[in-house]
N, C-alpha and C. Protein backbone atom coordinates (compact mmCIF):
# COMPACT_ATOMS: atom_id res chain seq x y z
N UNK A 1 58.38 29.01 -3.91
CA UNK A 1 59.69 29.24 -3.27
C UNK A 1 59.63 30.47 -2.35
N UNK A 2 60.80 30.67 -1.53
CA UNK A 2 60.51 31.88 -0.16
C UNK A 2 60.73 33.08 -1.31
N UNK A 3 61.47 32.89 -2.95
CA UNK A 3 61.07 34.47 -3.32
C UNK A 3 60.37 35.06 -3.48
N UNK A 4 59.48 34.10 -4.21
CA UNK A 4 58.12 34.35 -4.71
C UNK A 4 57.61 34.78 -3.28
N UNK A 5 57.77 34.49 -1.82
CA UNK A 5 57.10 35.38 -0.92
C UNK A 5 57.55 36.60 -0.83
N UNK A 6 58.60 36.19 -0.72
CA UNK A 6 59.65 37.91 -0.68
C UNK A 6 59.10 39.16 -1.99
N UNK A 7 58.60 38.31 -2.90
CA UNK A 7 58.44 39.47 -4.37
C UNK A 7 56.66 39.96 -3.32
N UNK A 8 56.08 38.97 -3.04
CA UNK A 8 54.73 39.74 -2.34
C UNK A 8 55.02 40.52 -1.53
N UNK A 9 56.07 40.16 -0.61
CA UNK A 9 56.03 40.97 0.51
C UNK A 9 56.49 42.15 0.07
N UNK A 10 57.46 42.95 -0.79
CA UNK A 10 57.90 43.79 -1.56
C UNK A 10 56.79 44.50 -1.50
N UNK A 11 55.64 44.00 -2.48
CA UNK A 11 54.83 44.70 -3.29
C UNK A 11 53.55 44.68 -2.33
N UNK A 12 53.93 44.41 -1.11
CA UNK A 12 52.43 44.91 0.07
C UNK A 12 53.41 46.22 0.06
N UNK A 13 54.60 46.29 0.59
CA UNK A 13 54.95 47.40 1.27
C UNK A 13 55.30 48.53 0.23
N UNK A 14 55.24 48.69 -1.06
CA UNK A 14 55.34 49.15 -1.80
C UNK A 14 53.76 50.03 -2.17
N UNK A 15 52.88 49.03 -1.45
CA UNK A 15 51.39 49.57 -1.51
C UNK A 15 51.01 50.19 -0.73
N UNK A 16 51.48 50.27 0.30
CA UNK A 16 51.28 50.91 1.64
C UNK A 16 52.41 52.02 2.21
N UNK A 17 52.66 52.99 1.17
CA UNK A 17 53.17 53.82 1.82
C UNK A 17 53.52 54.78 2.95
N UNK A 18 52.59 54.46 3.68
CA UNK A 18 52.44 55.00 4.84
C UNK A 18 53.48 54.38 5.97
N UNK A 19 53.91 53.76 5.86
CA UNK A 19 54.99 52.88 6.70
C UNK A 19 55.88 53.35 6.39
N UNK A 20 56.28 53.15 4.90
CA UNK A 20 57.51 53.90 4.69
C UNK A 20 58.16 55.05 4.94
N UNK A 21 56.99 56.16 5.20
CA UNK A 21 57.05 57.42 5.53
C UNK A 21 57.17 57.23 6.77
N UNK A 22 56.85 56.81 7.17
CA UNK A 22 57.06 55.98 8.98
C UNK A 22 58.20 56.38 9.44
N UNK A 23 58.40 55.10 8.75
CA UNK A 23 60.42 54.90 8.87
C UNK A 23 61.28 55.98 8.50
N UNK A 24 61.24 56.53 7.48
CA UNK A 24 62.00 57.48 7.16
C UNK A 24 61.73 58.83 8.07
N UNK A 25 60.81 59.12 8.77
CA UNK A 25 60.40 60.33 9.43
C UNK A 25 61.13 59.95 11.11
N UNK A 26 60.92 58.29 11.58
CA UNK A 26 61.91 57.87 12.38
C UNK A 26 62.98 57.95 12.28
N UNK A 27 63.61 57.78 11.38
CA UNK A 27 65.33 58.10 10.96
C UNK A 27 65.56 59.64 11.18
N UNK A 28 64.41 60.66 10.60
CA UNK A 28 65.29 61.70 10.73
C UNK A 28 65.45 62.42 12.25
N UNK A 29 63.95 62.11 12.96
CA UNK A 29 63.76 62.09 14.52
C UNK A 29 65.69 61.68 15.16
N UNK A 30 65.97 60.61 14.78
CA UNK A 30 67.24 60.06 15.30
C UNK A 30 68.50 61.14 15.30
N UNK A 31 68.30 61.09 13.05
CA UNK A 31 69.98 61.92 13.37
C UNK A 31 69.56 63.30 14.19
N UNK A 32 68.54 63.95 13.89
CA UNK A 32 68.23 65.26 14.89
C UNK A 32 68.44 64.99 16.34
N UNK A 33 68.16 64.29 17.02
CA UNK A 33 68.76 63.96 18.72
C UNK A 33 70.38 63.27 18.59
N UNK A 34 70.89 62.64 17.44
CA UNK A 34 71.77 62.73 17.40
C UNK A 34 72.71 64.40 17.73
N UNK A 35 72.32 65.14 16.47
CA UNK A 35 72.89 66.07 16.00
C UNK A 35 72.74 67.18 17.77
N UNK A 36 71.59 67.08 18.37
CA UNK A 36 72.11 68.06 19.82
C UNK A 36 72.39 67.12 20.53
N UNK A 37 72.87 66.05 20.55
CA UNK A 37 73.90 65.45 21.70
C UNK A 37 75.23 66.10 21.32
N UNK A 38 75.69 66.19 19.90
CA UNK A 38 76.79 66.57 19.33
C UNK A 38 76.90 68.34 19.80
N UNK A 39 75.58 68.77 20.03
CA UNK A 39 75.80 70.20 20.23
C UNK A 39 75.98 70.35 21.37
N UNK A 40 75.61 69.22 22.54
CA UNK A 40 75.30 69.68 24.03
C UNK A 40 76.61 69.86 24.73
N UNK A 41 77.52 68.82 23.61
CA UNK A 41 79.81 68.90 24.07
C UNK A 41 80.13 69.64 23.88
């Protein structure tokens, strides 16, 4: 069934932390250019 793909796909990205840190280091890049657009008004 597509869960049983979904439970693999979980547990690649669960193995590969390095992505995750990815993403989350992209998010904070964001709210920070967020946060001096808010300063530049």
């Amino acid at each position: 069934m597509g869960i049983s793909g979904q439970g693999s796909f979980n547990r690649k990205r669960r193995r590969d932390p390095a992505g995750v840190l990815k993403a989350e280091r992209e998010r904070e890049r964001e709210r920070e250019r967020e946060r001096e657009r808010e300063r530049e008004r």
